[in-house]
Protein backbone atom coordinates (compact mmCIF):
# COMPACT_ATOMS: atom_id res chain seq x y z
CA UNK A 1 68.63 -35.05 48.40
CA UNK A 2 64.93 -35.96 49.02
CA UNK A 3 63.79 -33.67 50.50
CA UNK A 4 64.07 -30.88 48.37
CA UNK A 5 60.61 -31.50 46.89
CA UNK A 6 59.39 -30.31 50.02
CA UNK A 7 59.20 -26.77 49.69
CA UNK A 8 57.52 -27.09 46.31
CA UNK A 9 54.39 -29.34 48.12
CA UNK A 10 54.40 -26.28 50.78
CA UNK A 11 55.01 -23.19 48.99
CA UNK A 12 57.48 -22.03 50.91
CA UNK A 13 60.63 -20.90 49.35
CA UNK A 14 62.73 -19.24 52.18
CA UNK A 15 65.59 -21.63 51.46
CA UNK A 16 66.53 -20.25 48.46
CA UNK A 17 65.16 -17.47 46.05
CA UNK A 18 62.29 -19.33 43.64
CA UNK A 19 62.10 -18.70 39.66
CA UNK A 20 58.34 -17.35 38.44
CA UNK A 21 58.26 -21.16 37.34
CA UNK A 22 58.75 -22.89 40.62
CA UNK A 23 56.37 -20.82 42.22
CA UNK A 24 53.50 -21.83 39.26
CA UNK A 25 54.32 -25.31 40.13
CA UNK A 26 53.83 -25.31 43.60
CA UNK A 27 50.72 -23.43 43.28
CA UNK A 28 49.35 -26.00 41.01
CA UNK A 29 50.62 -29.33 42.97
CA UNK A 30 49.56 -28.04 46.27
CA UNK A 31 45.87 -28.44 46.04
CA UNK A 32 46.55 -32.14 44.46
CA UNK A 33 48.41 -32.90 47.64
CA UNK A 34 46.27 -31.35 49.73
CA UNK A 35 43.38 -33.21 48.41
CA UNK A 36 44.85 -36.58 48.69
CA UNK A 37 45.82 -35.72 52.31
CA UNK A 38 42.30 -34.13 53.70
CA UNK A 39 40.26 -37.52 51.25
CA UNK A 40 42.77 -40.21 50.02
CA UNK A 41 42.18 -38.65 46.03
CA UNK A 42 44.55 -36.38 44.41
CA UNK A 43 41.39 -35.03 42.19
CA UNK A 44 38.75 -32.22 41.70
CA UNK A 45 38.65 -28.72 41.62
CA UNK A 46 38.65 -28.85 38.14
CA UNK A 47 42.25 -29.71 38.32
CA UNK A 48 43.47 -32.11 35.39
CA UNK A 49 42.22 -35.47 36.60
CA UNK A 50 45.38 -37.80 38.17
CA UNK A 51 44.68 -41.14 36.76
CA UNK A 52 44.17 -44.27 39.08
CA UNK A 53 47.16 -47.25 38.25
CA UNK A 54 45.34 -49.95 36.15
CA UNK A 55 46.67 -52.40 33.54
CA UNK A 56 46.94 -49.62 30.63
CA UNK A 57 49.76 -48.41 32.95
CA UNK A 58 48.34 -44.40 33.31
CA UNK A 59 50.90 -41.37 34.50
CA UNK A 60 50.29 -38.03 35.92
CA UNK A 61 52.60 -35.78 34.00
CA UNK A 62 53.87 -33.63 36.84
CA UNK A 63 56.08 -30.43 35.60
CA UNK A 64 54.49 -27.40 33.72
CA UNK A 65 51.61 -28.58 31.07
CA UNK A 66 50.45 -30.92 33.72
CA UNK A 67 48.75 -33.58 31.78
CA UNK A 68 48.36 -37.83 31.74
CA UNK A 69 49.26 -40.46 29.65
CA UNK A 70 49.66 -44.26 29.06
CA UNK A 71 52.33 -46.07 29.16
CA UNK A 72 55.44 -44.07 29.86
CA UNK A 73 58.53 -45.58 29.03
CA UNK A 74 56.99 -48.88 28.92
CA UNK A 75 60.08 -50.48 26.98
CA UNK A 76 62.17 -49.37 29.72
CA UNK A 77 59.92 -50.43 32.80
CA UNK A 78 58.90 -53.76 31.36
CA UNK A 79 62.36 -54.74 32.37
CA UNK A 80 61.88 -54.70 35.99
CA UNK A 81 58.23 -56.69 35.43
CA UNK A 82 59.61 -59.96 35.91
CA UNK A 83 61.40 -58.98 39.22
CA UNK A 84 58.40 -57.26 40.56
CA UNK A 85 55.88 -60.21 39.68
C-alpha cells in the first residue's frame, strides 16, 4: 500500500510499534522533506547532499548509510529509455 511511507516522512508511529531503525530513518528523512517542502531543495543542514537528475543519471541512496551515486541499475533502466524518449 502507498501510503505506508507516510508515517516514516512524519515521525509518527502510532500505527504500529517502530524498530530503533525506523525511528533513525525518519529522523534523518524528515528534515530532507521538510526542506524541499518550506524551499523546493531537499538540501542543507549539513545533511548528505541529494543530487539534482542530470545526464550522469545521479541517485539519493535512501535507507540507513544514506549516500549518492551514479547510475543505478543503469542496464536495467536503459530498457525503458526508448519508451520514455
Amino acid at each position: 500500500m502507498h501510503v505506508y511511507h507516510v508515517p516514516f516522512y512524519l515521525g509518527n508511529f502510532t500505527w504500529a510499534p517502530a524498530a530503533a531503525a525506523d525511528v533513525a530513518f525518519s529522523e534523518t528523512i524528515t528534515p530532507y522533506l521538510a526542506r524541499f517542502v518550506r524551499t523546493g531543495d531537499p538540501n542543507g543542514g549539513g545533511a548528505p547532499t541529494w543530487p539534482e537528475w542530470d545526464a550522469t543519471e545521479p541517485y539519493f541512496q535512501i535507507e540507513p548509510g544514506f549516500g549518492t551515486g551514479a547510475g543505478w541499475r543503469s542496464t536495467q533502466c536503459d530498457f525503458w529509455d526508448p519508451i520514455s524518449n
